[in-house]
Protein backbone atom coordinates (compact mmCIF):
# COMPACT_ATOMS: atom_id res chain seq x y z
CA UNK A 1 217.91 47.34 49.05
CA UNK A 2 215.72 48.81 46.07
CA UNK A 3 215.11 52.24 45.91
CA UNK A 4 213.73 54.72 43.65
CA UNK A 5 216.17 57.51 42.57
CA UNK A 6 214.98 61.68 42.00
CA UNK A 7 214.87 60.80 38.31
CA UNK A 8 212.26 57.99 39.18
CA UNK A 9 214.63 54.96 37.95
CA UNK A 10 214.92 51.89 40.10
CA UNK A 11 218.42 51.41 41.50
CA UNK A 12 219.80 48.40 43.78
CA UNK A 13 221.90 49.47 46.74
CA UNK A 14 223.69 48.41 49.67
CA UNK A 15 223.20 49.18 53.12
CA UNK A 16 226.40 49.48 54.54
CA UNK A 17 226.96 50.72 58.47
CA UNK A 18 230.11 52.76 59.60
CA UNK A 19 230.35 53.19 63.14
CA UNK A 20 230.37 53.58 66.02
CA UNK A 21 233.72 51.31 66.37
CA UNK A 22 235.10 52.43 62.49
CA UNK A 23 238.63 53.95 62.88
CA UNK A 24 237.45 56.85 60.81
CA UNK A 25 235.17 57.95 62.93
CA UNK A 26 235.59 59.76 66.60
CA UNK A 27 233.93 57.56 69.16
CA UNK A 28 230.29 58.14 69.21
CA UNK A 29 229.39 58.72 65.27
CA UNK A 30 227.45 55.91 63.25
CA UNK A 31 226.60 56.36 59.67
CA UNK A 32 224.21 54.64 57.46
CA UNK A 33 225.82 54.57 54.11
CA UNK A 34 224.00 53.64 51.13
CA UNK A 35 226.54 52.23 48.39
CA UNK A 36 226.41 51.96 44.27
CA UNK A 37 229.20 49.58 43.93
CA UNK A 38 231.96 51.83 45.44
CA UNK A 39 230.22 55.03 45.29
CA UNK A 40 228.28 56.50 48.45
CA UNK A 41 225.02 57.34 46.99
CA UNK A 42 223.44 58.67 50.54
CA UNK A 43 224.25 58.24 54.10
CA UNK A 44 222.65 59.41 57.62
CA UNK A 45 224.41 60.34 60.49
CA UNK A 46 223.78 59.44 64.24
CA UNK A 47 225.53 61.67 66.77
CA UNK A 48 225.91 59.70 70.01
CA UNK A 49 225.26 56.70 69.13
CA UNK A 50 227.11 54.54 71.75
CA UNK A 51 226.45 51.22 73.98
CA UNK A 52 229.19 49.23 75.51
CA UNK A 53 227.46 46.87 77.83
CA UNK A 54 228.41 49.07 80.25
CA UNK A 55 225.14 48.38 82.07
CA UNK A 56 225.54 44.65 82.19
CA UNK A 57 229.01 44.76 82.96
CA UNK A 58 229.03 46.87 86.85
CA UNK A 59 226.29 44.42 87.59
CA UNK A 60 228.95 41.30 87.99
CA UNK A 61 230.72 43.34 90.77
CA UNK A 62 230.47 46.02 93.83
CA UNK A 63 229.68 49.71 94.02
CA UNK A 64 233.50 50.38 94.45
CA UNK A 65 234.76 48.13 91.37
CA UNK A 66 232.39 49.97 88.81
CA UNK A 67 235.42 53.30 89.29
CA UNK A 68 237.74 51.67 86.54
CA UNK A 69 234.74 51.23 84.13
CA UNK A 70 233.41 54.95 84.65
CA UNK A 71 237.19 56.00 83.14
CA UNK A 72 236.54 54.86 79.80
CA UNK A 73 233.13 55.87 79.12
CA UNK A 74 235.27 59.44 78.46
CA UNK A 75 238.60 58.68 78.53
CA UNK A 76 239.01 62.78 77.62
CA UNK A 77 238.41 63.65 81.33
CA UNK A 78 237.97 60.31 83.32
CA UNK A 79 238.32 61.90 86.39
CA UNK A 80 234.81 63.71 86.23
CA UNK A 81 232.75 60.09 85.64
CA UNK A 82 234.81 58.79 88.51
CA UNK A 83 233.60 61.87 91.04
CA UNK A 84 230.00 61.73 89.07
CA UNK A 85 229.23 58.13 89.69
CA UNK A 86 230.99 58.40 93.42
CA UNK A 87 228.53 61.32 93.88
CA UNK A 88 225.59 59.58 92.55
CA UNK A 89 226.73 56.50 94.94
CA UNK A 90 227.04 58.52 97.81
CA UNK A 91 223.94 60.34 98.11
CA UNK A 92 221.97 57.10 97.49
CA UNK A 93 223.89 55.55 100.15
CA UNK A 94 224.00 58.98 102.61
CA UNK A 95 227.45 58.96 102.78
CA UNK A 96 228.60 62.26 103.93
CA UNK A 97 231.97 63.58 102.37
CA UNK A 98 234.92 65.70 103.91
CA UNK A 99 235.25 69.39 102.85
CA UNK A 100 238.82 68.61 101.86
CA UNK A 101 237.50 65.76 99.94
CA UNK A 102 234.73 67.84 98.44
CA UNK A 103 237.70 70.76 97.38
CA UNK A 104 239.94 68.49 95.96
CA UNK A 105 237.34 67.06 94.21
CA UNK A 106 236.10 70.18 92.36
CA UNK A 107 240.06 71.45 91.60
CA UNK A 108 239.92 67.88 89.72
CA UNK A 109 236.91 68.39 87.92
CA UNK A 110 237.66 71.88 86.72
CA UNK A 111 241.10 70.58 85.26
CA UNK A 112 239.14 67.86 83.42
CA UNK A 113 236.79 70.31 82.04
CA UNK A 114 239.45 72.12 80.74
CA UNK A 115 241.50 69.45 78.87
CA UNK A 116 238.54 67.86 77.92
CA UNK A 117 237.73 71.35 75.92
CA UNK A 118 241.48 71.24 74.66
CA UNK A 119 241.12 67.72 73.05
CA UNK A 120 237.45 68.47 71.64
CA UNK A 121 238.44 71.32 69.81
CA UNK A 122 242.13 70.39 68.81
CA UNK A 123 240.39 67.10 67.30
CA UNK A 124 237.90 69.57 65.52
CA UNK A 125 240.74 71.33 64.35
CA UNK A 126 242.08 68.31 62.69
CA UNK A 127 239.20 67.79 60.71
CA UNK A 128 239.58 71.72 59.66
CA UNK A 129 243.45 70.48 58.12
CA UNK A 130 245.04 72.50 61.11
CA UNK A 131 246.91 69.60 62.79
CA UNK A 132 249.42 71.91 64.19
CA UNK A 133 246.90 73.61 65.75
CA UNK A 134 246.25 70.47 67.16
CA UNK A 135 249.98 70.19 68.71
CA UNK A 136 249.89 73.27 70.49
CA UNK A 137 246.78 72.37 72.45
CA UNK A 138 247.79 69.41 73.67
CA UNK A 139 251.11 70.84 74.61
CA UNK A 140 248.95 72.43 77.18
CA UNK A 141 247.16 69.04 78.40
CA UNK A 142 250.36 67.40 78.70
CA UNK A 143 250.81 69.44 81.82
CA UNK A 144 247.79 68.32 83.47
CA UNK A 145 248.70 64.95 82.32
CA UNK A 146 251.85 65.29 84.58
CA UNK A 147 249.80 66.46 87.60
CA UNK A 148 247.60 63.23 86.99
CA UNK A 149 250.50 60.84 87.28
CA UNK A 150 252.05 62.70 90.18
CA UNK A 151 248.83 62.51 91.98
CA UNK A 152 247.81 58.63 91.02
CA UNK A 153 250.05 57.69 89.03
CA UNK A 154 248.36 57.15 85.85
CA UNK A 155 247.70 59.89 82.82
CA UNK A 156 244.53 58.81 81.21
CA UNK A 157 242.72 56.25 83.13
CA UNK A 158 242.48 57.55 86.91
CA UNK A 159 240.60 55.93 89.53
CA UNK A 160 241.81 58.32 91.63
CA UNK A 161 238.20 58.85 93.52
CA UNK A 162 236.48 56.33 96.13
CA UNK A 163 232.92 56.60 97.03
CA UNK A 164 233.15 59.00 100.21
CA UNK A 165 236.79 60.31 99.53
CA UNK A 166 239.95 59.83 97.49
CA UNK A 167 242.57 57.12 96.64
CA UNK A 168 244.88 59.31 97.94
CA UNK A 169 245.39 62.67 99.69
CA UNK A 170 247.31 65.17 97.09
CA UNK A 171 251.17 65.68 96.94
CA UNK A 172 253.38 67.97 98.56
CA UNK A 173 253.38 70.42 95.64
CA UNK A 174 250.33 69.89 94.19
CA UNK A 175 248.51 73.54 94.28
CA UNK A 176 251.84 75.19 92.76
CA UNK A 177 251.47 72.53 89.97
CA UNK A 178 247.93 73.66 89.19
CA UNK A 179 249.00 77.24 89.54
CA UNK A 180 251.54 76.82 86.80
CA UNK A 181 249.66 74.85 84.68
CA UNK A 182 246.12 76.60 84.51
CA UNK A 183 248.04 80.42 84.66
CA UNK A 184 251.76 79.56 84.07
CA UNK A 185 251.60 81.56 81.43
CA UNK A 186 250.13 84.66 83.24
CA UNK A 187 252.74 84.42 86.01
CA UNK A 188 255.97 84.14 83.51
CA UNK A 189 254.79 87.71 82.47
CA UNK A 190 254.42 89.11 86.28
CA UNK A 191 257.22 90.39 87.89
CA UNK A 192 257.59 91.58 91.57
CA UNK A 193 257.14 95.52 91.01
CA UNK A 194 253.51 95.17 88.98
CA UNK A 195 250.08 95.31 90.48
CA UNK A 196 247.98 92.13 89.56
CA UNK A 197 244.17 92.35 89.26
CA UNK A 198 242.01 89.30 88.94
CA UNK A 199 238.77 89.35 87.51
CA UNK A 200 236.77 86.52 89.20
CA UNK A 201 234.80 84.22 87.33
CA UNK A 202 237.34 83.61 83.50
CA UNK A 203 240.97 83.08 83.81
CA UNK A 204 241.88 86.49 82.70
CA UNK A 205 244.31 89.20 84.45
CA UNK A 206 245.13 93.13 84.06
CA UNK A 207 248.56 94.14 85.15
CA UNK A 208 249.61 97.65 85.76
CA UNK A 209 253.13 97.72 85.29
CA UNK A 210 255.22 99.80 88.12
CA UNK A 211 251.91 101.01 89.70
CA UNK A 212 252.56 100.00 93.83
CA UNK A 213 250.67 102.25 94.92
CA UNK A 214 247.66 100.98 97.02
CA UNK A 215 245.65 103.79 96.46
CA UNK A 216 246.24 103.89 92.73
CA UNK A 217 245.69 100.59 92.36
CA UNK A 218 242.68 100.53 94.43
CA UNK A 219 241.86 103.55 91.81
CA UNK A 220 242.05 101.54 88.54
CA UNK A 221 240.02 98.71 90.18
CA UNK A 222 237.43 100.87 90.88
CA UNK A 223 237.01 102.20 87.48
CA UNK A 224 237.51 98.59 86.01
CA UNK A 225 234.60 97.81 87.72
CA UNK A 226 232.46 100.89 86.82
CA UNK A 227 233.53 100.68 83.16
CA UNK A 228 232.46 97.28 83.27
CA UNK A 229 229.06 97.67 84.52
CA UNK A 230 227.83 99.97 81.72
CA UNK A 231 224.98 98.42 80.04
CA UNK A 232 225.84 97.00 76.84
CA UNK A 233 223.68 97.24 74.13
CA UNK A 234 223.14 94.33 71.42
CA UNK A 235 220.71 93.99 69.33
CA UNK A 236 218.72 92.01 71.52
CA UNK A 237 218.66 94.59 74.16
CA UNK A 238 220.96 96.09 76.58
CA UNK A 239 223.30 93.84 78.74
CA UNK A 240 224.27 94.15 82.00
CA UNK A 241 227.81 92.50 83.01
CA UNK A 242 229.44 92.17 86.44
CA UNK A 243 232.67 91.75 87.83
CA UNK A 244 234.76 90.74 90.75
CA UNK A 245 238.45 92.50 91.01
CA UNK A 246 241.05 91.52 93.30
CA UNK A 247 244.24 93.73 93.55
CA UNK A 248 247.51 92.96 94.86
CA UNK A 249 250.40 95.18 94.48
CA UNK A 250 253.88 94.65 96.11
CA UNK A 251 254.08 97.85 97.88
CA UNK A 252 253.65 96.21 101.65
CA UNK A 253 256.89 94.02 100.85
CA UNK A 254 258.47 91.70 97.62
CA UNK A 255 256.80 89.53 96.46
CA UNK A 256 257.60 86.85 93.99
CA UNK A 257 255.05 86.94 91.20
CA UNK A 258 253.13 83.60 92.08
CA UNK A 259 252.73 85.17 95.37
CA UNK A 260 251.28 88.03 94.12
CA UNK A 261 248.63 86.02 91.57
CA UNK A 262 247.76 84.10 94.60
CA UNK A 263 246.95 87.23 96.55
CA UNK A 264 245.46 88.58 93.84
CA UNK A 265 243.48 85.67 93.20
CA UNK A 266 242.13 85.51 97.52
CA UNK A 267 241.28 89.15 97.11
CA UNK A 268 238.88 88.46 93.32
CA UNK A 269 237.14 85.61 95.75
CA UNK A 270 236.60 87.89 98.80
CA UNK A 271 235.03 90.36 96.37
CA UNK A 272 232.41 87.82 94.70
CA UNK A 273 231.56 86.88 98.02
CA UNK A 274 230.79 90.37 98.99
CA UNK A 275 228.49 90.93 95.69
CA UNK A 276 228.47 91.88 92.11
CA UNK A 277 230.45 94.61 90.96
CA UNK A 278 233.12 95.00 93.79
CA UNK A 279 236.56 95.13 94.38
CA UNK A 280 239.12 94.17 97.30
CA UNK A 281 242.92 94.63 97.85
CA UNK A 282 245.12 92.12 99.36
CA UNK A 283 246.89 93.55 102.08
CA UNK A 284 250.10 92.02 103.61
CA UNK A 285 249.66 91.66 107.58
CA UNK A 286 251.98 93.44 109.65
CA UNK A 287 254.76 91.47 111.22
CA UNK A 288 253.11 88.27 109.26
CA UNK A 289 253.50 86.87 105.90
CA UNK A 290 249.83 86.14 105.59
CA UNK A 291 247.69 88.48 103.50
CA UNK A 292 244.36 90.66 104.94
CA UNK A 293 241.37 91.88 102.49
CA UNK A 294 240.15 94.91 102.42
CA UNK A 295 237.52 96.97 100.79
């Protein structure tokens, strides 16, 4: 092609397209590269830029054999195109789904989301020069990974959905393999004589070291949540923020410390369902192992 250059010369150049299937380039980017011999004179970039045939190709077969296509439109979290087209499917089709089903479901997605964020920025990372950066966060997928292949049997490409339920009911094991992997971390550094509080809504958690008290705990929340609700004031305006605490302390009999994270974690939900800004303690039962909430 002929163009004009700033200094008003005539220059012959060649239109040369990189992407979207270039090695050098992360799935969905196409450049237009304009070349001077070997020299890249000017190029424009086109985020998203993607088509498959993906269209054509769930048209040769039924609603159920599409699943293993939806995997690899985003092989980064597969299991969230297999629930969205089952979801699309089954409310065109009125297919009602099992609360089980629909719990399982959303456990799934929210692991998804979250490796899906690990692999997004570690990859960005990359292209900063911090590749061990890059190590480190997927370090922490690898353990959903596992979860994926104890539950299906397969680490990237799932299937694991079926329009109206699942391929498969989870594994014996299964919620103490989430619990490890999403806060595995948090409970290594809890041990039996500390009070846990869990702020609902982030995956973030205050313990008071020693403290067993009930009321003292019950204290601390209480001022957690006040400090927290002072207005905070940006430069936009003042901002209001909210919280949800749920204490459990050890005082009522041992605990190991995923019990008390679990406890911890029933009491944070039983406050957001009783409104913003409140707190509840989890409260052994007597004579039971089972946990009450109270204000």
């Amino acid at each position: 092609m002929r163009v004009i250059t700033p200094e008003g010369e005539h220059a012959q150049l060649m239109a040369l397209n990189l992407g979207p299937s270039h090695p050098a380039t992360h799935g969905t980017l196409r450049i237009l590269a304009a070349l001077d011999g070997e020299t890249i004179a000017a190029g424009v970039g086109e985020m998203g830029y993607l088509h498959r045939g993906f269209e054509k190709m769930i048209e040769q077969g039924t609603y159920q054999m599409v699943l293993p296509f939806t995997d690899r439109l985003n092989y980064c979290s597969a299991m969230m195109n297999n629930i969205g087209f089952c979801k699309a499917a089954e409310r065109m089709f009125g297919v009602e789904v099992p609360e089980r089903c629909i719990t399982i479901r959303v456990i799934l997605l929210e692991l998804s989301r979250i490796i899906d964020h690990l692999v997004c920025n570690a990859a960005n990372l990359v292209d900063l020069g911090a590749l061990t950066n890059f190590w480190y966060f997927f370090n922490r997928r690898e353990q959903v990974y596992t979860i994926w292949a104890k539950l299906c049997g397969a680490r990237l490409t799932n299937t694991v959905t079926r329009i109206g339920g699942m391929y498969r009911d989870i594994y014996p094991g299964f919620e103490s393999d989430v619990l490890k992997a999403v806060a595995g971390r948090l409970v290594e550094s809890v041990r039996a004589s500390d009070t846990v509080a869990r702020l609902a809504g982030d995956e973030f958690m205050v313990i008071l070291e020693g403290l067993q008290a009930p009321e003292d705990a019950a204290s601390v929340a209480a001022k957690i949540v006040e400090g927290i609700g002072a207005p905070i004031v940006t430069r936009a305006g003042p901002c209001a923020v909210g919280a949800s605490i749920g204490v459990a302390t050890c005082s009522h009999g041992c605990l190991d410390p995923e019990g008390l994270v679990k406890r911890a974690d029933a009491a944070a939900y039983a406050a957001k369902d009783a409104g913003r800004g409140r707190y509840r303690m989890a409260v052994p039962e007597a004579g039971s192992s089972r946990a009450i909430i109270r204000a």
